[in-house]
N, C-alpha and C. Protein backbone atom coordinates (compact mmCIF):
# COMPACT_ATOMS: atom_id res chain seq x y z
N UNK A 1 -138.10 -23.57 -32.44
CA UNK A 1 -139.34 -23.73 -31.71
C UNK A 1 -140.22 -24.74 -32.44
N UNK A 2 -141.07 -25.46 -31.62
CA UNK A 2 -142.06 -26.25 -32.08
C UNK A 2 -143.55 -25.85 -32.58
N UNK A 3 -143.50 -26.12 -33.56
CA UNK A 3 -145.22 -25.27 -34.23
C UNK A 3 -146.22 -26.40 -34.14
N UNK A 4 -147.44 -25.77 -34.02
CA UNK A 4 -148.64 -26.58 -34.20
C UNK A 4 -148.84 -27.39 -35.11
N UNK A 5 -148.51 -27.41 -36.29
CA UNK A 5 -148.05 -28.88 -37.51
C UNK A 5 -147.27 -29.98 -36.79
N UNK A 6 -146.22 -29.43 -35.95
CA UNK A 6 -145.62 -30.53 -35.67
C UNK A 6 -146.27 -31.43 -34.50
N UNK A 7 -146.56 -30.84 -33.55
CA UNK A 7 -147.66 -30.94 -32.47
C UNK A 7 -148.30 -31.96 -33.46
N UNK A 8 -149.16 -31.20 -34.12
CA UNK A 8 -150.37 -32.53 -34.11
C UNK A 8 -149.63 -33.40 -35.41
N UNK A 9 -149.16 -33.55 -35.99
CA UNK A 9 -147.87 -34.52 -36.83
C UNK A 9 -147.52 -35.32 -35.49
N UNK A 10 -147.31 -34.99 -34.26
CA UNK A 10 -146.43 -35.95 -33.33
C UNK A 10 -147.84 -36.49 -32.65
N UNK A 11 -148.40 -36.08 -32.64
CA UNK A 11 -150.14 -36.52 -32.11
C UNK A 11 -150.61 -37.17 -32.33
N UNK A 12 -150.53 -37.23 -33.87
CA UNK A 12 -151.22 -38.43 -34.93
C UNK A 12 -149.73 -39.48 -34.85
N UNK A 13 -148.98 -39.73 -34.64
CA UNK A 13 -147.58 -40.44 -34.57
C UNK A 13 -148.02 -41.46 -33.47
N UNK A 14 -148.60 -41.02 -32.08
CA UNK A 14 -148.99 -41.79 -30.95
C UNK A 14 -150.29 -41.51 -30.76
N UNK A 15 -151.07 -41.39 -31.68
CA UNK A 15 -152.43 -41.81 -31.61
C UNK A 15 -153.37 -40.89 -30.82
N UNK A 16 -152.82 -39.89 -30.72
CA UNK A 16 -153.61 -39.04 -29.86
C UNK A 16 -154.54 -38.04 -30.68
N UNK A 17 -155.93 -37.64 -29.92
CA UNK A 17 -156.77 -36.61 -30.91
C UNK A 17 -156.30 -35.57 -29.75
N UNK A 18 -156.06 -34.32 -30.39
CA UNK A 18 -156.08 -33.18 -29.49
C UNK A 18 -157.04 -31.90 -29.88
N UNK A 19 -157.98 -31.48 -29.34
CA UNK A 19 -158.37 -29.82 -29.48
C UNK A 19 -157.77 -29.16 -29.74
N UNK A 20 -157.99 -27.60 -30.71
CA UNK A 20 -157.45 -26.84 -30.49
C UNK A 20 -156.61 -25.73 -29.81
N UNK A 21 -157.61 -26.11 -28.61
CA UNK A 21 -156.90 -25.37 -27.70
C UNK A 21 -155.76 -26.23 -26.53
N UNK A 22 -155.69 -27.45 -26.60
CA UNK A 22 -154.78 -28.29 -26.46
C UNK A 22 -153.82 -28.29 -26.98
N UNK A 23 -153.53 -27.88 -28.62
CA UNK A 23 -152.63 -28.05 -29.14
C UNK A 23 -151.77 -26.47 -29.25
N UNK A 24 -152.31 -25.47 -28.85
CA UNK A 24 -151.99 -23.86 -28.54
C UNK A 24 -151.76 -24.26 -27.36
N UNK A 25 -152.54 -24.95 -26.06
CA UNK A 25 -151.69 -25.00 -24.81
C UNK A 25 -150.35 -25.51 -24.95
N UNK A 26 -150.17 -26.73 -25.89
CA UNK A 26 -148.62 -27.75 -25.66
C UNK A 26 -147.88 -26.97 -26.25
N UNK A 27 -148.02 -25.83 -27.28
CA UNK A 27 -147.54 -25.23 -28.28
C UNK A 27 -146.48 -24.23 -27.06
N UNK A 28 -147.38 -23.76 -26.67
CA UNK A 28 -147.04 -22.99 -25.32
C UNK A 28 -145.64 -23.43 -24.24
N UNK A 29 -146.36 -24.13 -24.36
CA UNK A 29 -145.28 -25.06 -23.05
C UNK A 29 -144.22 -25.82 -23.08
N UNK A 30 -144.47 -26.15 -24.58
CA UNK A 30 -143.14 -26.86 -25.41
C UNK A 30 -141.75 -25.76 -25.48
N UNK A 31 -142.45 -24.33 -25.86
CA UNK A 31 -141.46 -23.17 -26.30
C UNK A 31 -140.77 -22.97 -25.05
N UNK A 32 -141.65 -23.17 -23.66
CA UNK A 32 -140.93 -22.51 -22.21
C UNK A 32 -139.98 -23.91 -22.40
N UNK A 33 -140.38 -25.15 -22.29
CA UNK A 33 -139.03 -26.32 -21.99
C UNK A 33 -138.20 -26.31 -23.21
N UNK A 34 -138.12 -25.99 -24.03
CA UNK A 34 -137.52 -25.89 -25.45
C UNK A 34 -135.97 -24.60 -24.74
N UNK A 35 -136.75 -23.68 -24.92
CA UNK A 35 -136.19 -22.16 -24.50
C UNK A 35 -134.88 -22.68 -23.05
N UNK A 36 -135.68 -23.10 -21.76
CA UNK A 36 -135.16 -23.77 -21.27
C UNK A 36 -134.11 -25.12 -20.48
N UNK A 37 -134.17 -25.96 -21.76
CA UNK A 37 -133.08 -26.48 -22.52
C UNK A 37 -132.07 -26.00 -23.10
N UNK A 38 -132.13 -25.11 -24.03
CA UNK A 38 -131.29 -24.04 -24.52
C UNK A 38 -130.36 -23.44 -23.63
N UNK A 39 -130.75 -23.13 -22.41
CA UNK A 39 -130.64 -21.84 -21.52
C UNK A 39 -129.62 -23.33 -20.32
N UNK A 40 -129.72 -24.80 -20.68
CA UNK A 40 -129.53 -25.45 -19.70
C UNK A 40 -127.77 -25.54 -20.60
N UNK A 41 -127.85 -25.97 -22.27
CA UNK A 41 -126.78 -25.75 -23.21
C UNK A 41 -125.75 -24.95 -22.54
N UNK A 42 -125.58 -23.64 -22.19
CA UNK A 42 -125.20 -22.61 -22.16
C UNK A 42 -123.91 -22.45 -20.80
N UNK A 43 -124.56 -23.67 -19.86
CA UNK A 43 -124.10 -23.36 -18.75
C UNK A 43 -122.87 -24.17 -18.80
N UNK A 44 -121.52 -23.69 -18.17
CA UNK A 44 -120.25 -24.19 -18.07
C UNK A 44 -120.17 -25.68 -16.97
N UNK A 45 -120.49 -26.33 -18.10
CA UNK A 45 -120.04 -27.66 -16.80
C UNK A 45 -118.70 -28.45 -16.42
N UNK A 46 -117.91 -27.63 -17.50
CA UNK A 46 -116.26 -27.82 -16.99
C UNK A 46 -115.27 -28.01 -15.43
N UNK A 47 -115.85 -26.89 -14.80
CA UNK A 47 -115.96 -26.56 -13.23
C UNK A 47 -116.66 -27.48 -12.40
N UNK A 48 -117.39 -28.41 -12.78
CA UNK A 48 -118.10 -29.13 -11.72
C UNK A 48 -117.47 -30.54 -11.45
N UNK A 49 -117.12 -30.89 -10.46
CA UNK A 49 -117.01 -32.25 -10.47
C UNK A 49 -117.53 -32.82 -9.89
N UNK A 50 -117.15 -33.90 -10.77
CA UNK A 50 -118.69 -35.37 -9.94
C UNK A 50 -118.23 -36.46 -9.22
N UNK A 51 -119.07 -36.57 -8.11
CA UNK A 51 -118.62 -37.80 -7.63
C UNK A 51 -119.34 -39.07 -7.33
N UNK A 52 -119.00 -40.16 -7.28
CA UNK A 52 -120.11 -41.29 -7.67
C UNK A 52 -120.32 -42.09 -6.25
N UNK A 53 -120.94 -41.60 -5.17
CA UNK A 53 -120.59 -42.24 -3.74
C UNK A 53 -121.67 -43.39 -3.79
N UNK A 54 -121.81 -44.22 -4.23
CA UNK A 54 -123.15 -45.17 -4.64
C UNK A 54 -122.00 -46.57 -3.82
N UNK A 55 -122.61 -46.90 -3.46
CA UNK A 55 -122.06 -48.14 -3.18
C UNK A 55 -121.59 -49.46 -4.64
N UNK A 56 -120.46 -49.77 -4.25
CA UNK A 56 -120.14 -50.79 -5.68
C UNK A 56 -121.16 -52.03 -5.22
N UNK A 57 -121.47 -52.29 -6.44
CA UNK A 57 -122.97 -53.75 -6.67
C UNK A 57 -121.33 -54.88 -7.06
N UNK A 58 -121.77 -55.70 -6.25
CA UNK A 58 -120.51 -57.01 -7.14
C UNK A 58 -121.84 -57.48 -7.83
N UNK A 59 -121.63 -58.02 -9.38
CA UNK A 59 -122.43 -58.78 -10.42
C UNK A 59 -121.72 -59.47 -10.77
N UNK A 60 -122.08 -60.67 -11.32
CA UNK A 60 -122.01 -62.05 -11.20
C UNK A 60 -121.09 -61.80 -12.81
N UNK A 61 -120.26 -62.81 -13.20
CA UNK A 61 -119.30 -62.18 -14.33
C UNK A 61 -120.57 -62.54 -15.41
N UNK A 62 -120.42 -62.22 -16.78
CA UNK A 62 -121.09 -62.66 -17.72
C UNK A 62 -119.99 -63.75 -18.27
N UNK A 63 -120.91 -65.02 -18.41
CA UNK A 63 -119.88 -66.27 -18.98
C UNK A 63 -121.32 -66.66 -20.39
N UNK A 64 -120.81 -66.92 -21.54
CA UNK A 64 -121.09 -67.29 -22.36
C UNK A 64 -121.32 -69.20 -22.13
N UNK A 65 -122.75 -69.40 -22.18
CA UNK A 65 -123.12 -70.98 -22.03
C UNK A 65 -123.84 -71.10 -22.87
N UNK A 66 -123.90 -72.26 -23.62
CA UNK A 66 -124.68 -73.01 -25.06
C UNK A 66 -125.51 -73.53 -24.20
N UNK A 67 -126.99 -73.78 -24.39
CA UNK A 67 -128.08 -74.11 -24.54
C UNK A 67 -128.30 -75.49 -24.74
N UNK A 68 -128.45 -76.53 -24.46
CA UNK A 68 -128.42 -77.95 -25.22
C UNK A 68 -130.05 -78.31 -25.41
N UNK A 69 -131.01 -77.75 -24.94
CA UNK A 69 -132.27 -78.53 -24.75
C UNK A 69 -133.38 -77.75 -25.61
N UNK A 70 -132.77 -77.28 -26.75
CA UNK A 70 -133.61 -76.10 -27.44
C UNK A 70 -135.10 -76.77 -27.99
N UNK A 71 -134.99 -78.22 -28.19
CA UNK A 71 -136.44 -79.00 -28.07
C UNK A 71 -137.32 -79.05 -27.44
N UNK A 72 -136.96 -79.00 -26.57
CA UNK A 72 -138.10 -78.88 -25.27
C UNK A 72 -138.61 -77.37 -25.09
N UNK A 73 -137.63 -76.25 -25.64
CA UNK A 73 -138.01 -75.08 -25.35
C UNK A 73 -139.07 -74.68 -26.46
N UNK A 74 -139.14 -75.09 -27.63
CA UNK A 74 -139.59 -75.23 -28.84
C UNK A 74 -141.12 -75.45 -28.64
N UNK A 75 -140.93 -77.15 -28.00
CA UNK A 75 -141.74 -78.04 -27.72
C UNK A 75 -143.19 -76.87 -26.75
N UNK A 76 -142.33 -76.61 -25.60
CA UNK A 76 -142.71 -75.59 -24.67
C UNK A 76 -143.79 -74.49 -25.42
N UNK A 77 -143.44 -73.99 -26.36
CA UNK A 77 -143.81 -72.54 -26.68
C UNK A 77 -145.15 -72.66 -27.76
N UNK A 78 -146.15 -71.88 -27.60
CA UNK A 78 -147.13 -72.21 -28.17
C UNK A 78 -147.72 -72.54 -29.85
N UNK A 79 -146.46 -71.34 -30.63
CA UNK A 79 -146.09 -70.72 -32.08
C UNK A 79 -144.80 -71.03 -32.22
N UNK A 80 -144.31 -72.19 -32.89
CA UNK A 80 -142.44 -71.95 -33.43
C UNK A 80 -142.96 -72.27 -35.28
N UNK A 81 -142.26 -72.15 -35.50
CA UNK A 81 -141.91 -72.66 -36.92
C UNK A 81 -140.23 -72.81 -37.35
N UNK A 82 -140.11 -73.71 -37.80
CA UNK A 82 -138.17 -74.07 -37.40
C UNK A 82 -138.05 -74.10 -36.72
N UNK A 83 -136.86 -73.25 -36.45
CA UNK A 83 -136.50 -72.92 -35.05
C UNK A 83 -136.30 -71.68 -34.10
N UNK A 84 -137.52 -71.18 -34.77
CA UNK A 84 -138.10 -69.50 -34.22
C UNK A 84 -139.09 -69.43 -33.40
N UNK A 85 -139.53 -69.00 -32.68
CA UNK A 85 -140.50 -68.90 -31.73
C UNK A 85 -141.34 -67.92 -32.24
N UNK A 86 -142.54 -67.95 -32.64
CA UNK A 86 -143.46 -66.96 -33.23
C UNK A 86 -144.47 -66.59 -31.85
N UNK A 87 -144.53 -65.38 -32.10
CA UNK A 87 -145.52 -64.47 -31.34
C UNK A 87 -146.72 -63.76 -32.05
N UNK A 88 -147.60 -63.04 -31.37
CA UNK A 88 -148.15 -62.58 -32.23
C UNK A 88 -148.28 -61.16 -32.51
N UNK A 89 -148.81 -60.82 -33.18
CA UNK A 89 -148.46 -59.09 -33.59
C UNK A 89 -148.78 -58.37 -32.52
N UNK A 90 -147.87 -57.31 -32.21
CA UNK A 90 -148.47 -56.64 -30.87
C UNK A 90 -148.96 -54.98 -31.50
N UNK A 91 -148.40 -54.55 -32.83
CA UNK A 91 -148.77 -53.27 -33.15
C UNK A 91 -150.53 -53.46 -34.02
N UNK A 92 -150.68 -51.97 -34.37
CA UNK A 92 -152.03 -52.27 -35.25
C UNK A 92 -151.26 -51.71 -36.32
N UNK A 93 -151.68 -51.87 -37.31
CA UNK A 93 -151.37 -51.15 -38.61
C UNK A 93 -152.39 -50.21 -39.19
N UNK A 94 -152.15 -48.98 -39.26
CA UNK A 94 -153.24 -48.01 -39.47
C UNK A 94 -152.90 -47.51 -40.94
N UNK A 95 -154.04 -48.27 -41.92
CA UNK A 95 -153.35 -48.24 -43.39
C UNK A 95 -154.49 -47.32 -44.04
């Protein structure tokens, strides 16, 4: 089962503030889908068979092609250095 340390350990992980009584509600509700998972483990899926009636997609083959104009793509892009394309940081760092 999942305890309230971990709760708010996974809270603070994605940035979330939670109440106390938020974190006794998820505490709650985690144990019923937890329990329930368990209970999903259990069941014999040997007996079932599957069948895939989806229509077949034709996709185009994958062919391996070299690039010749990587200058211009370079040229193109706002941040390179060499021949890397630099972006800019998309996380924060919470130090």
């Amino acid at each position: 089962m999942i305890n309230k340390q971990e709760i708010i350990e996974l809270a603070g992980l994605v940035c979330l503030y939670m109440e106390a009584q938020e974190i006794d509600r998820i505490s709650k509700d985690a144990a019923v889908i937890l329990d329930y998972i368990n209970r999903l483990n259990d069941l014999d899926l040997d007996s079932i068979a599957v069948e895939d009636k989806r229509a077949s997609i034709d996709l185009r083959p994958d062919i391996v092609s070299s690039f010749q104009d990587t200058q211009s793509l370079l040229n193109a892009f706002p941040l390179s250095q060499n021949r890397f394309l630099k972006v800019p940081f998309v996380f924060e760092q919470n130090d």
